[in-house]
PDB file of N, CA and C in Angstrom:
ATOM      1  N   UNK A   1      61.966 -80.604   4.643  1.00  0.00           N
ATOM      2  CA  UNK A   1      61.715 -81.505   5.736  1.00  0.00           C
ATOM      3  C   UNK A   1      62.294 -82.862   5.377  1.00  0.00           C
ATOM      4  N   UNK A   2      62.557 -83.439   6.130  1.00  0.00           N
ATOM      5  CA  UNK A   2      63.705 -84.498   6.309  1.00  0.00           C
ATOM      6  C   UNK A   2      62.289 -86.232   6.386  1.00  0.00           C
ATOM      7  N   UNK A   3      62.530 -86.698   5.368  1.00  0.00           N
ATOM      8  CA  UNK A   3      61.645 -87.796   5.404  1.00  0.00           C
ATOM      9  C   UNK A   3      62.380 -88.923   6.365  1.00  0.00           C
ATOM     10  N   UNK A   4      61.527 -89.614   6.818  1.00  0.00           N
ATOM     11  CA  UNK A   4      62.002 -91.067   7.198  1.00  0.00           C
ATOM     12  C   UNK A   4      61.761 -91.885   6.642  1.00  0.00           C
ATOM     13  N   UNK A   5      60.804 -91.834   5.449  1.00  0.00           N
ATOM     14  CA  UNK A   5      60.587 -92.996   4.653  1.00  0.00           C
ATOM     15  C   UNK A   5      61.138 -92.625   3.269  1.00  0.00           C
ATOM     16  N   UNK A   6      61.328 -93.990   2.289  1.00  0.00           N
ATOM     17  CA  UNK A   6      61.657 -93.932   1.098  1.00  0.00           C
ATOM     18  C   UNK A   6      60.933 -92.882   0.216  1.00  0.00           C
ATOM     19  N   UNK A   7      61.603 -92.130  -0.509  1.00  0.00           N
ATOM     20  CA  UNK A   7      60.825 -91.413  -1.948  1.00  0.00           C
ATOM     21  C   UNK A   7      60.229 -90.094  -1.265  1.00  0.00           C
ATOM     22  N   UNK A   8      60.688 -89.455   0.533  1.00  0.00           N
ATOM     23  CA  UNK A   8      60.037 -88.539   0.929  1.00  0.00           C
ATOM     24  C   UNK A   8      59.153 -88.469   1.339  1.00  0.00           C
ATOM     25  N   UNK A   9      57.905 -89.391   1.625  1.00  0.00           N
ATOM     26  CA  UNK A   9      57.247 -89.515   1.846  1.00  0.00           C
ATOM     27  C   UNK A   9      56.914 -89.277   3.341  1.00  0.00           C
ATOM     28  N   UNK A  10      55.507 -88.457   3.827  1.00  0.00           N
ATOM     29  CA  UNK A  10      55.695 -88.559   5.422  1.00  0.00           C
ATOM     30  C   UNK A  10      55.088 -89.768   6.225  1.00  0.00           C
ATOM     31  N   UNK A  11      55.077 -89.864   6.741  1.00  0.00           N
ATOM     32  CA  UNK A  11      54.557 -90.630   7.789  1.00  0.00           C
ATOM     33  C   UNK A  11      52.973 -90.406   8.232  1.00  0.00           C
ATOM     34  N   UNK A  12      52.180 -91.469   7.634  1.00  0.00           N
ATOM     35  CA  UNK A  12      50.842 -91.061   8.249  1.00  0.00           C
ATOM     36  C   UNK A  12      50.328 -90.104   8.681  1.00  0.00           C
ATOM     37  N   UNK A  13      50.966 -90.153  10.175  1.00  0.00           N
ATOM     38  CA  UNK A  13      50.614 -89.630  11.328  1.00  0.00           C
ATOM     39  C   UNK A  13      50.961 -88.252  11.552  1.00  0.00           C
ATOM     40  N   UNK A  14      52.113 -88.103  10.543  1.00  0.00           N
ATOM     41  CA  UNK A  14      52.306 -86.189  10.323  1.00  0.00           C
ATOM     42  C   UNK A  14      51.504 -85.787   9.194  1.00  0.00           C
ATOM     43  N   UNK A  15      50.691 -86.776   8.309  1.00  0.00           N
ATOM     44  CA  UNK A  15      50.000 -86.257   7.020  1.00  0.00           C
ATOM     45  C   UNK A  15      48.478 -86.035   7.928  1.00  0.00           C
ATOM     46  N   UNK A  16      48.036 -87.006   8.956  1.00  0.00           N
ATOM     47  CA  UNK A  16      46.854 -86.449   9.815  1.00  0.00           C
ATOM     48  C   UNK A  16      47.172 -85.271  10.143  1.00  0.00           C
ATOM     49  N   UNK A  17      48.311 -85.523  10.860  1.00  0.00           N
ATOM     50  CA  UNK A  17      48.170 -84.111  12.176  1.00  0.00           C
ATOM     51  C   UNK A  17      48.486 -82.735  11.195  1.00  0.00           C
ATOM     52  N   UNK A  18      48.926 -82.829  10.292  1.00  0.00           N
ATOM     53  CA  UNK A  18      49.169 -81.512   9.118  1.00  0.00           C
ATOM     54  C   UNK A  18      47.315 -81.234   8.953  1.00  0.00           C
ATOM     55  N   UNK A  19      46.965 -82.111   8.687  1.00  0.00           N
ATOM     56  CA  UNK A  19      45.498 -81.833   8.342  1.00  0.00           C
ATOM     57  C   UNK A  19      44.292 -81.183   9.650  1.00  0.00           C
ATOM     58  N   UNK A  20      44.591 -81.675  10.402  1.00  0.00           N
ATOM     59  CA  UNK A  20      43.882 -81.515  11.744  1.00  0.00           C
ATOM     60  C   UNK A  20      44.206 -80.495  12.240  1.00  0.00           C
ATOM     61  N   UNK A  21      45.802 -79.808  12.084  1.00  0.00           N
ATOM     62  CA  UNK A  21      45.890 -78.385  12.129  1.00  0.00           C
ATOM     63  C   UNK A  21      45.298 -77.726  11.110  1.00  0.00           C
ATOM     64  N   UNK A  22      45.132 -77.520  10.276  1.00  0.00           N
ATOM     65  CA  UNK A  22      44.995 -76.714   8.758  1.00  0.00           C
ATOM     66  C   UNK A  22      43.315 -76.506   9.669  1.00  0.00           C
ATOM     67  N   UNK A  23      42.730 -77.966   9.743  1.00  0.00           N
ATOM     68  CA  UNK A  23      41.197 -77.698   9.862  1.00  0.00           C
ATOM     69  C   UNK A  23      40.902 -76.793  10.766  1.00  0.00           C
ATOM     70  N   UNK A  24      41.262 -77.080  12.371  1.00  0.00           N
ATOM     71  CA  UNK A  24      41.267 -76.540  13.416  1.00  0.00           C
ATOM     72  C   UNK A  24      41.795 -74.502  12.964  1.00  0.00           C
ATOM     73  N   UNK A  25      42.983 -74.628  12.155  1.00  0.00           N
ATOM     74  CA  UNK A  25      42.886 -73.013  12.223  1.00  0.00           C
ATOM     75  C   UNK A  25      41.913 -72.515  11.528  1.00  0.00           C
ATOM     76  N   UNK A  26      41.635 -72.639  10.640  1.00  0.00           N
ATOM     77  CA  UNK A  26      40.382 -72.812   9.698  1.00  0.00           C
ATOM     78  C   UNK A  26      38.868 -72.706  10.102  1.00  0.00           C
ATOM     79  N   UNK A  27      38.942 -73.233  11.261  1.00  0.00           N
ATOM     80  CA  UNK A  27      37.804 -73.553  12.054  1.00  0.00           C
ATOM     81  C   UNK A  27      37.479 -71.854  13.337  1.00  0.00           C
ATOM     82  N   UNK A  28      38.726 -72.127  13.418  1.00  0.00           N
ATOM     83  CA  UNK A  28      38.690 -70.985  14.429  1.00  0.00           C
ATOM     84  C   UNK A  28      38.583 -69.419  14.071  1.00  0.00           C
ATOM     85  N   UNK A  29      38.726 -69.531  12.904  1.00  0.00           N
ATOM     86  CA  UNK A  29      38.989 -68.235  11.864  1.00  0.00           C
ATOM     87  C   UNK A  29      37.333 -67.943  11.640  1.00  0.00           C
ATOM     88  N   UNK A  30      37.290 -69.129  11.100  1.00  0.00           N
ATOM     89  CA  UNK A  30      35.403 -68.772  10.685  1.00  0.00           C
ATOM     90  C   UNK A  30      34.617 -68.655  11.799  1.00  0.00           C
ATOM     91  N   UNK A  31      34.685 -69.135  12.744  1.00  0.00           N
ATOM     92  CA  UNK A  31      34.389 -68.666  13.922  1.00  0.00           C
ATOM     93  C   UNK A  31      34.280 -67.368  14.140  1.00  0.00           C
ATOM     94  N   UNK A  32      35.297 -67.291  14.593  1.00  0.00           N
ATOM     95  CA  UNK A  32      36.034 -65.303  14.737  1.00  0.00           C
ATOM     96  C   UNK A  32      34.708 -64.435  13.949  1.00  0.00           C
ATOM     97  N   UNK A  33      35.196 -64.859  12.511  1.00  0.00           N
ATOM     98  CA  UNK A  33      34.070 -63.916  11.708  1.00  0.00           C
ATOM     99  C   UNK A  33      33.238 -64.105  11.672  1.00  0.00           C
ATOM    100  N   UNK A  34      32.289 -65.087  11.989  1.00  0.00           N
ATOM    101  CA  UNK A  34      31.200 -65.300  12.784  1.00  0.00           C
ATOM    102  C   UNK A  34      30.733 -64.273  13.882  1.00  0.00           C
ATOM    103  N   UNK A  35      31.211 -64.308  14.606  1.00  0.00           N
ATOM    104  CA  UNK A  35      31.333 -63.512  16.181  1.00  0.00           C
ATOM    105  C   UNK A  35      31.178 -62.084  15.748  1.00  0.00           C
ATOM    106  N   UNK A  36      32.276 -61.799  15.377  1.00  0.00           N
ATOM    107  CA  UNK A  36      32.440 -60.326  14.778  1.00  0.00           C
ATOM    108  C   UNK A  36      31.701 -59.974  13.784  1.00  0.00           C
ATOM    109  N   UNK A  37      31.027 -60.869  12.857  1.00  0.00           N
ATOM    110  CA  UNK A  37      29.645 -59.986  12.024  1.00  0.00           C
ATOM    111  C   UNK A  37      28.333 -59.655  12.935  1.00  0.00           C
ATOM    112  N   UNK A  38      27.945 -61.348  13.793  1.00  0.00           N
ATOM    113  CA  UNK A  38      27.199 -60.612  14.917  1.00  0.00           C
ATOM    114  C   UNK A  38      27.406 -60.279  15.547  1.00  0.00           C
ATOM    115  N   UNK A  39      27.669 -59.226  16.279  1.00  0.00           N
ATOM    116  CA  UNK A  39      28.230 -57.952  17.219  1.00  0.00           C
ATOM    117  C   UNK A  39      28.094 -57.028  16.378  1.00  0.00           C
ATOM    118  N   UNK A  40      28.798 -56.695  14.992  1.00  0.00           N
ATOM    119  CA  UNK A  40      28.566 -55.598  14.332  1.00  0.00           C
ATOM    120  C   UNK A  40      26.964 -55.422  13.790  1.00  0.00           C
ATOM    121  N   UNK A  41      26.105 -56.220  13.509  1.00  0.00           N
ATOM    122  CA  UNK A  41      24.711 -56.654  13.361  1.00  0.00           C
ATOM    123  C   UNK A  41      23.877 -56.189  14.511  1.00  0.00           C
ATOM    124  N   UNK A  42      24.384 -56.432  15.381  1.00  0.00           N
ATOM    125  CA  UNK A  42      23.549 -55.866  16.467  1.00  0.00           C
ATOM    126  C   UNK A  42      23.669 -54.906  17.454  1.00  0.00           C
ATOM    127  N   UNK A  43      25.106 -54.491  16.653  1.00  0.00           N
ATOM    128  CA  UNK A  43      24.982 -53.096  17.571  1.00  0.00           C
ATOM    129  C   UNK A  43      24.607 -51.940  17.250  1.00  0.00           C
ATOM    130  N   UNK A  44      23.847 -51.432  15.933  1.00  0.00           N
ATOM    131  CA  UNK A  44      23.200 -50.123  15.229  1.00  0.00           C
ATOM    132  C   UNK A  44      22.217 -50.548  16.367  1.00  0.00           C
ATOM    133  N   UNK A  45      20.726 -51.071  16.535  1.00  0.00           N
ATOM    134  CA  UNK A  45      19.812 -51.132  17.415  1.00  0.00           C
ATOM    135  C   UNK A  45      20.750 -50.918  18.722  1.00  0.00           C
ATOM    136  N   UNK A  46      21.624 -51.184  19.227  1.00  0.00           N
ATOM    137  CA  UNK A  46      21.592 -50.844  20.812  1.00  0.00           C
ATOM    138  C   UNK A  46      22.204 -50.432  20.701  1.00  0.00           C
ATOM    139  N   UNK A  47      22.969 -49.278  19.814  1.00  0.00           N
ATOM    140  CA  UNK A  47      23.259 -48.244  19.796  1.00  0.00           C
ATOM    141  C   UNK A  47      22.997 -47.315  19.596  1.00  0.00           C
ATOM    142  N   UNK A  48      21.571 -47.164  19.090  1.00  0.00           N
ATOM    143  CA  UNK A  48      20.571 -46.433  18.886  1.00  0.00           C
ATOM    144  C   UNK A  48      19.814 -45.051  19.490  1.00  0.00           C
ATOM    145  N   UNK A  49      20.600 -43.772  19.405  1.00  0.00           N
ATOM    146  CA  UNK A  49      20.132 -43.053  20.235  1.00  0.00           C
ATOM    147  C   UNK A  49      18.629 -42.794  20.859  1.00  0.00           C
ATOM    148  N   UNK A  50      18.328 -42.613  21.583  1.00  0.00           N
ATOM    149  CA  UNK A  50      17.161 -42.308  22.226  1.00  0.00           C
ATOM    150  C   UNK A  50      16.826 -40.945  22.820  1.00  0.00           C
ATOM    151  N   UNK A  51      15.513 -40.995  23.308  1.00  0.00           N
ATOM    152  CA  UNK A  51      15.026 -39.365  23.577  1.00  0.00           C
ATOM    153  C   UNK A  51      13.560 -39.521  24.032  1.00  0.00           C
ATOM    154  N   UNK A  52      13.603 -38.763  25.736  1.00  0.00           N
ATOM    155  CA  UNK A  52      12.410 -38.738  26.257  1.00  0.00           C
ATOM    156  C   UNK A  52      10.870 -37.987  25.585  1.00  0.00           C
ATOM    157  N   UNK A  53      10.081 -39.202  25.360  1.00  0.00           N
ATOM    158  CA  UNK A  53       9.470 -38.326  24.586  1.00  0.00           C
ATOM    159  C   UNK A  53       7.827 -38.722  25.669  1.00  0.00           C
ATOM    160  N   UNK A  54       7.603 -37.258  26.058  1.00  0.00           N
ATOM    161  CA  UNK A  54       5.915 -36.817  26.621  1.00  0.00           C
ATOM    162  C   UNK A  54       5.055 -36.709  26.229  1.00  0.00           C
ATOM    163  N   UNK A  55       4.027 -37.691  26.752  1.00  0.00           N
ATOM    164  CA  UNK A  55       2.631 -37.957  25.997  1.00  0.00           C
ATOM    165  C   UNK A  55       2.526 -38.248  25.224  1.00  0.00           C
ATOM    166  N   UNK A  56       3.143 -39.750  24.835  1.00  0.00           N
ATOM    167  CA  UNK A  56       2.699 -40.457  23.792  1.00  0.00           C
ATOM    168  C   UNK A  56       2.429 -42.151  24.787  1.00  0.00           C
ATOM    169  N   UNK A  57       2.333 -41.910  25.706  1.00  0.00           N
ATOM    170  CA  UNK A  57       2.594 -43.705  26.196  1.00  0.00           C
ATOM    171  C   UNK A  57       0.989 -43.829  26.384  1.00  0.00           C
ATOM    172  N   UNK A  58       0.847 -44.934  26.552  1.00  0.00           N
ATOM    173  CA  UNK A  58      -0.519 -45.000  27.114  1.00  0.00           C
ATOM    174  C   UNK A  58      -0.467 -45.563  29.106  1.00  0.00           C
ATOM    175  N   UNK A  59      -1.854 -45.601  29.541  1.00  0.00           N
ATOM    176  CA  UNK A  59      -1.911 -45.733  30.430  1.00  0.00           C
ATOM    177  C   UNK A  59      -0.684 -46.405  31.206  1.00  0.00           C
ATOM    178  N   UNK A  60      -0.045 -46.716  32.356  1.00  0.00           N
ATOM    179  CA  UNK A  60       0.732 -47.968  32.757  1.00  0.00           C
ATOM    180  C   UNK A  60       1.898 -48.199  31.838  1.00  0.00           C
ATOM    181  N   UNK A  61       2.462 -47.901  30.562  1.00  0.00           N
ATOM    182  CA  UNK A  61       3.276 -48.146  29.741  1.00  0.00           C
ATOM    183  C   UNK A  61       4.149 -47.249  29.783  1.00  0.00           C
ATOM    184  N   UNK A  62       4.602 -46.232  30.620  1.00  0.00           N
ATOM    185  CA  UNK A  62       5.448 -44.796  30.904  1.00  0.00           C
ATOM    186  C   UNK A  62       6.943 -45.497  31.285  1.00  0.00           C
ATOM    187  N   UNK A  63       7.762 -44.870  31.342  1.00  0.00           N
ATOM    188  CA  UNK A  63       9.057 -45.212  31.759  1.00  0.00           C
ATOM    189  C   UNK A  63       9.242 -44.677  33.322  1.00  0.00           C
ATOM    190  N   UNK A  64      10.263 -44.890  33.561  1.00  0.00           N
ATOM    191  CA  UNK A  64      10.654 -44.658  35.363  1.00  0.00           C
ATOM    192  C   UNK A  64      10.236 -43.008  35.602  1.00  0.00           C
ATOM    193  N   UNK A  65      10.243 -42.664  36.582  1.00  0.00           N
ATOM    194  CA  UNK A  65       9.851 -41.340  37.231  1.00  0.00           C
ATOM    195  C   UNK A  65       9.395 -40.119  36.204  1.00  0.00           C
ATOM    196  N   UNK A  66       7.932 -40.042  35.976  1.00  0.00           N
ATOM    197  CA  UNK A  66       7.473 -39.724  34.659  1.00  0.00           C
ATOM    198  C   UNK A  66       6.718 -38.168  35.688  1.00  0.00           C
ATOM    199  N   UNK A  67       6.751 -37.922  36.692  1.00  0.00           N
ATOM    200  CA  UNK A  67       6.371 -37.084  37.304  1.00  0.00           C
ATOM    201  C   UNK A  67       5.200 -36.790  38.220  1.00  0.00           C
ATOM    202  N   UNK A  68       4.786 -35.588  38.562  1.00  0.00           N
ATOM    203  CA  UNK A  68       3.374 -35.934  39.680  1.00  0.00           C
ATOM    204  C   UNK A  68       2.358 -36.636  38.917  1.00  0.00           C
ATOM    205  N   UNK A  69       1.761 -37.502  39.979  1.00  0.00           N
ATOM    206  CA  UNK A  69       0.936 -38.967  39.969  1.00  0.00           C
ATOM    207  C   UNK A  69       1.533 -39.888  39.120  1.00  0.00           C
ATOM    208  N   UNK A  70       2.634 -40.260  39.277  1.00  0.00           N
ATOM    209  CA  UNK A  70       3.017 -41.125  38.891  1.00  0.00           C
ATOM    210  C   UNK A  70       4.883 -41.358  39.433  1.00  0.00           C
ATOM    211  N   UNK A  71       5.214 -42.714  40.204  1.00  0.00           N
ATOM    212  CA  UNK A  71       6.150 -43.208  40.500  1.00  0.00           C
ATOM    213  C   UNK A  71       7.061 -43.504  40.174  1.00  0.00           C
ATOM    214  N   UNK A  72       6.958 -44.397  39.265  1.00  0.00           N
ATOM    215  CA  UNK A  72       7.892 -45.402  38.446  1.00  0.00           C
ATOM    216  C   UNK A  72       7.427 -45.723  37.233  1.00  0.00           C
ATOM    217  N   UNK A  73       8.292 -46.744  36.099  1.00  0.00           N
ATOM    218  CA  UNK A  73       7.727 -47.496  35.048  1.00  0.00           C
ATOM    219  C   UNK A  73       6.041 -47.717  35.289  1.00  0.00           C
ATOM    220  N   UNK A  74       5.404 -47.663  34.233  1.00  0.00           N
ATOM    221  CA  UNK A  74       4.622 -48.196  34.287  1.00  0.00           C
ATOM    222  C   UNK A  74       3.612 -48.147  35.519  1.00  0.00           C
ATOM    223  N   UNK A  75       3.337 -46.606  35.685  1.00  0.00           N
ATOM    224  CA  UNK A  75       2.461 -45.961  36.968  1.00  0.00           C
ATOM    225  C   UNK A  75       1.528 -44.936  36.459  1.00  0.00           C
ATOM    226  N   UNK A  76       1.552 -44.308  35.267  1.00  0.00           N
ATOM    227  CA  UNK A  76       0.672 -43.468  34.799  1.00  0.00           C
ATOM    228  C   UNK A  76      -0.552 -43.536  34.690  1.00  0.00           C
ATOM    229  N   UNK A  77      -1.835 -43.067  35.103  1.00  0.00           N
ATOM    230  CA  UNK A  77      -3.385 -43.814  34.799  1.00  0.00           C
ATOM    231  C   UNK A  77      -3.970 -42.994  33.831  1.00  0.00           C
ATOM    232  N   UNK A  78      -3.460 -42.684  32.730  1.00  0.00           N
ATOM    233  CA  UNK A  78      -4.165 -41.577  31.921  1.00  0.00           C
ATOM    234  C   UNK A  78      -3.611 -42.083  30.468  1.00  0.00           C
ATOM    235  N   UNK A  79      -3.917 -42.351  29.416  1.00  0.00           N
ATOM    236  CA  UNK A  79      -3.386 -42.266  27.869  1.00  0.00           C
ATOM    237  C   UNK A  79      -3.061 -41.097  27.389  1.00  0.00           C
ATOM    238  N   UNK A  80      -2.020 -40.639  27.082  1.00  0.00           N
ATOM    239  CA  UNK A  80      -0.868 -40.011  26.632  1.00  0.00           C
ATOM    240  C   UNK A  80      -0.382 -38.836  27.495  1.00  0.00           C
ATOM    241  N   UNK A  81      -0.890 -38.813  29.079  1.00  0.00           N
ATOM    242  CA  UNK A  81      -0.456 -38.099  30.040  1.00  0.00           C
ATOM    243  C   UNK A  81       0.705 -37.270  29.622  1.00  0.00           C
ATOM    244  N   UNK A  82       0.643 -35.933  29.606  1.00  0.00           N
ATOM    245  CA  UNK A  82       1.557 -35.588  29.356  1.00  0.00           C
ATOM    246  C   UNK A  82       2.825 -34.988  30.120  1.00  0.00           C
ATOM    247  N   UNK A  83       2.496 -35.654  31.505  1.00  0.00           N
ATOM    248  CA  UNK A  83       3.931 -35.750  32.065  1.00  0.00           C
ATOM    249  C   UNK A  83       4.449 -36.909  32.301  1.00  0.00           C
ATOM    250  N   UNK A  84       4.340 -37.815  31.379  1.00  0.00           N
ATOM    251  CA  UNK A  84       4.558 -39.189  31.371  1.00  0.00           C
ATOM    252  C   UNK A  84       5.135 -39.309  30.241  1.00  0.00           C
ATOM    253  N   UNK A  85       6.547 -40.344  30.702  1.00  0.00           N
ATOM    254  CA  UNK A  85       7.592 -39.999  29.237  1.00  0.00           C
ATOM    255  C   UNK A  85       7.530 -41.628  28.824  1.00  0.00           C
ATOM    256  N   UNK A  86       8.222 -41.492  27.703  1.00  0.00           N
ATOM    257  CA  UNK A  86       8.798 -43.089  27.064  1.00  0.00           C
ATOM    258  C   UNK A  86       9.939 -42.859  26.046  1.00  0.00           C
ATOM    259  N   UNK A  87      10.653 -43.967  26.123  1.00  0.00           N
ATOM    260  CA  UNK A  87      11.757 -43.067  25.787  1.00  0.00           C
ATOM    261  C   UNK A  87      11.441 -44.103  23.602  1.00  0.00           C
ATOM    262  N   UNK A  88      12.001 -43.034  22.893  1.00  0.00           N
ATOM    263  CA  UNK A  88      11.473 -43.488  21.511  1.00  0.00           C
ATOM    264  C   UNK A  88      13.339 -43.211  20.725  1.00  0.00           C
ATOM    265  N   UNK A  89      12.942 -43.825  19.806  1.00  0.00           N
ATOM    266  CA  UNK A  89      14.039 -43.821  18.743  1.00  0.00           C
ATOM    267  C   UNK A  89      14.222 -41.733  18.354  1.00  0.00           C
ATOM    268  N   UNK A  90      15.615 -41.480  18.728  1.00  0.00           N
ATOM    269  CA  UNK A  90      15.811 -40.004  18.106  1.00  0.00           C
ATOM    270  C   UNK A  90      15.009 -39.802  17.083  1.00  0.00           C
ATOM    271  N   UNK A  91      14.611 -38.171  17.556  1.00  0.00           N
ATOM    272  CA  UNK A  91      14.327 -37.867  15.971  1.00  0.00           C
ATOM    273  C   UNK A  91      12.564 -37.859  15.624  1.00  0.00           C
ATOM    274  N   UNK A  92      12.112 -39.297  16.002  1.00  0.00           N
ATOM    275  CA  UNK A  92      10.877 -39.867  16.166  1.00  0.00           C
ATOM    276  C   UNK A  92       9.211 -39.001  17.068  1.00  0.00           C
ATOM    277  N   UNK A  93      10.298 -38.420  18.271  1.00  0.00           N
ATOM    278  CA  UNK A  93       8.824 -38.333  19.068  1.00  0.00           C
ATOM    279  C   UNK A  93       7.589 -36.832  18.533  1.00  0.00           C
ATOM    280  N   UNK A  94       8.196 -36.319  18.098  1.00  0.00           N
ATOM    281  CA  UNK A  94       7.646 -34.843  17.374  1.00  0.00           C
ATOM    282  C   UNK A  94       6.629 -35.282  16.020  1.00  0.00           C
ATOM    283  N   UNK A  95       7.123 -36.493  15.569  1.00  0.00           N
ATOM    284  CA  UNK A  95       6.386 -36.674  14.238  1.00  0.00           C
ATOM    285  C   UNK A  95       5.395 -37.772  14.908  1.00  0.00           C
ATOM    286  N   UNK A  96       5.372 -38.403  15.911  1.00  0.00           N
ATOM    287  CA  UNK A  96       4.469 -39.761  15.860  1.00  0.00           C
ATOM    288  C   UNK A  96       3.031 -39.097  15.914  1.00  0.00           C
ATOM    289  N   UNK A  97       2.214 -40.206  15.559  1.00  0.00           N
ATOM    290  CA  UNK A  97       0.660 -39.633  14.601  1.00  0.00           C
ATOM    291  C   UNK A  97      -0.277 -40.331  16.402  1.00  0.00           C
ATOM    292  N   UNK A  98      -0.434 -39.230  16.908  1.00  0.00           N
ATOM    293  CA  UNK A  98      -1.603 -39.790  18.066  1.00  0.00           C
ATOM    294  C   UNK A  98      -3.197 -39.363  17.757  1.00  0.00           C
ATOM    295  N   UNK A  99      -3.806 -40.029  18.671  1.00  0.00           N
ATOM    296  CA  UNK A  99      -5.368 -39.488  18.400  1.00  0.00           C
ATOM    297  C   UNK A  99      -5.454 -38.196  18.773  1.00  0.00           C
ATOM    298  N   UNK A 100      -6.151 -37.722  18.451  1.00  0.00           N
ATOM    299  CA  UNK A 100      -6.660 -35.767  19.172  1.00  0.00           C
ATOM    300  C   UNK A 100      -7.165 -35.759  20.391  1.00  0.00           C
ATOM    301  N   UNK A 101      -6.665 -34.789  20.825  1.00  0.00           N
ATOM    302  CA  UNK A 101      -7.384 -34.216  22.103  1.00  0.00           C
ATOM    303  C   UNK A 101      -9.143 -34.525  22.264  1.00  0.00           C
ATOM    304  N   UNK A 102      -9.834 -34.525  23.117  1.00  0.00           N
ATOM    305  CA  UNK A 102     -11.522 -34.769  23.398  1.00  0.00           C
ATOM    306  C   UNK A 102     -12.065 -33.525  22.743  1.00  0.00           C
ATOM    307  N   UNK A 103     -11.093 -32.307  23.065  1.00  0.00           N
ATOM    308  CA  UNK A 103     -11.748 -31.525  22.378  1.00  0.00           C
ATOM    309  C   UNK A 103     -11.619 -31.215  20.910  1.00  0.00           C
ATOM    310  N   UNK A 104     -10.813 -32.185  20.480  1.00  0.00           N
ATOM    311  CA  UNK A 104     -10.343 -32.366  18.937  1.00  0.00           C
ATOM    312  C   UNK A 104      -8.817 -31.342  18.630  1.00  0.00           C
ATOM    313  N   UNK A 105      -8.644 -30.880  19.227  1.00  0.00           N
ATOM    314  CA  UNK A 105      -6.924 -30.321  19.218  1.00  0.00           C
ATOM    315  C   UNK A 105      -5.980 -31.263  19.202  1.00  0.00           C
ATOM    316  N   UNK A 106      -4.996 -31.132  18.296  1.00  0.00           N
ATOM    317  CA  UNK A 106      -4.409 -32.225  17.894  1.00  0.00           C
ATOM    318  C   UNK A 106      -3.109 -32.759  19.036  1.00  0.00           C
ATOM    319  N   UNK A 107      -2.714 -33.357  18.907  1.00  0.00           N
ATOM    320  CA  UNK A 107      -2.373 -34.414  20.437  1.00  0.00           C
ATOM    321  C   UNK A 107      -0.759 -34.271  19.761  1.00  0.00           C
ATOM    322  N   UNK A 108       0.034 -34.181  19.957  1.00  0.00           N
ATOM    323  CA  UNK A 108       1.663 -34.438  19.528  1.00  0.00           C
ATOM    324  C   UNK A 108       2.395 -34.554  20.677  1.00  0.00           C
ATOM    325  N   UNK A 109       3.937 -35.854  20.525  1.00  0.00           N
ATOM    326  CA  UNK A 109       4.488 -36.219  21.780  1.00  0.00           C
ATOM    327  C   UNK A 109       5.473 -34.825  22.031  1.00  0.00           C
ATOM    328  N   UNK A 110       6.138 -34.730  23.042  1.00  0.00           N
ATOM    329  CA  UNK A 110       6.629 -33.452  23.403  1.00  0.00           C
ATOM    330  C   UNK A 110       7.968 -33.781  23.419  1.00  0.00           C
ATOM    331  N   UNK A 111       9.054 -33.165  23.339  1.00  0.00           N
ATOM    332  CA  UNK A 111      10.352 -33.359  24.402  1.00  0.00           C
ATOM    333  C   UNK A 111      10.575 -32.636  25.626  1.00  0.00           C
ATOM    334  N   UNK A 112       9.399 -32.477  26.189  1.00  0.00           N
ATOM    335  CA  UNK A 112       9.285 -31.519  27.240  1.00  0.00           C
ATOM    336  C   UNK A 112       8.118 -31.832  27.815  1.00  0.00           C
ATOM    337  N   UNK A 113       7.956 -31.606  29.147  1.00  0.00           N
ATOM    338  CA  UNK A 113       6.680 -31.774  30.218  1.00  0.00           C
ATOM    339  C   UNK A 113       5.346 -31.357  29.760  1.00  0.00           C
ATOM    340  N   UNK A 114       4.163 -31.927  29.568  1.00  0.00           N
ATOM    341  CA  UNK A 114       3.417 -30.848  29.400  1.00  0.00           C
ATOM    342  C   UNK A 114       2.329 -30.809  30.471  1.00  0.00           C
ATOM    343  N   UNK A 115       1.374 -29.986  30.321  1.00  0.00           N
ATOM    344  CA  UNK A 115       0.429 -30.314  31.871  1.00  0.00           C
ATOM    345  C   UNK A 115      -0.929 -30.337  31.034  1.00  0.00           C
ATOM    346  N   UNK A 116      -1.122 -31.078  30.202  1.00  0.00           N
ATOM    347  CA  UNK A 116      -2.247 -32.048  29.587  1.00  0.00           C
ATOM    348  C   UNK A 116      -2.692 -33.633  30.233  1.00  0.00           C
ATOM    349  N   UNK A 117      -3.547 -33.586  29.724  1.00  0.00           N
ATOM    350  CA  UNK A 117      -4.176 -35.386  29.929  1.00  0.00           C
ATOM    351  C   UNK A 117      -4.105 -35.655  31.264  1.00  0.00           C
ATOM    352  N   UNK A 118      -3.730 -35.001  32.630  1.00  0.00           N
ATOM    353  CA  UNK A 118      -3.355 -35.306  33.774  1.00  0.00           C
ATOM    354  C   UNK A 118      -4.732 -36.058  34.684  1.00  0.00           C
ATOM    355  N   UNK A 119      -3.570 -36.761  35.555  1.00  0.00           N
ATOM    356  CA  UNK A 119      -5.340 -38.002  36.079  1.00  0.00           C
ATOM    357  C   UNK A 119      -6.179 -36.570  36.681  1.00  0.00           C
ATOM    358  N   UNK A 120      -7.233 -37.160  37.065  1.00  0.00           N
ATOM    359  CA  UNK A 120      -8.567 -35.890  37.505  1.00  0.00           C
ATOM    360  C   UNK A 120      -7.426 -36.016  39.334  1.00  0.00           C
TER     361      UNK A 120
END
């Protein structure tokens, strides 16, 4: 590069602006990887497979169209109704630990309908 001043030297104003670029790319870089660690951070959870799992919700806490007597989200009137779904982490709904049946038979969520716990 071609000086205008004695001994090579640059000029101020190209020794700022050399710097103010350097920072600025610098800036934008760490950024970037910024961005791109969170996104990769948060996409195992919402990527997270899922799976309807029956009779484990409690009353009102069911997901959308959970079946007869019941409408929508959050329409079920029975604790762990078992045509009332929620949807749980894969894998999960077969092992979760519920209370027992009234008559003491043991209570487990389903991946399938069952015709337990239903309102009277």
């Amino acid at each position: 590069m071609n000086s205008p001043l004695p001994g090579g030297a640059l000029p101020m104003g190209s020794i700022t602006e050399m710097i103010m670029t350097a920072f600025t790319t610098r800036l934008s870089l760490g950024a970037s990887l910024a961005c791109a660690l969170g996104a990769m951070a948060a996409t195992p959870v919402m990527a997270q497979e899922m799976e309807k799992c029956f009779g484990v919700a409690l009353a009102g806490q069911n997901d959308c169209a959970a079946g007869p007597g019941t409408t929508c989200a959050g329409t079920s009137t029975v604790d762990y109704q078992g045509n009332a779904w929620t949807l749980v982490p894969a894998g999960t709904c077969t092992t979760m630990e519920l209370p027992a049946q009234a008559d003491g038979t043991a209570r487990m969520g389903m991946l399938e309908e069952q015709m337990r716990d239903l309102p009277a």
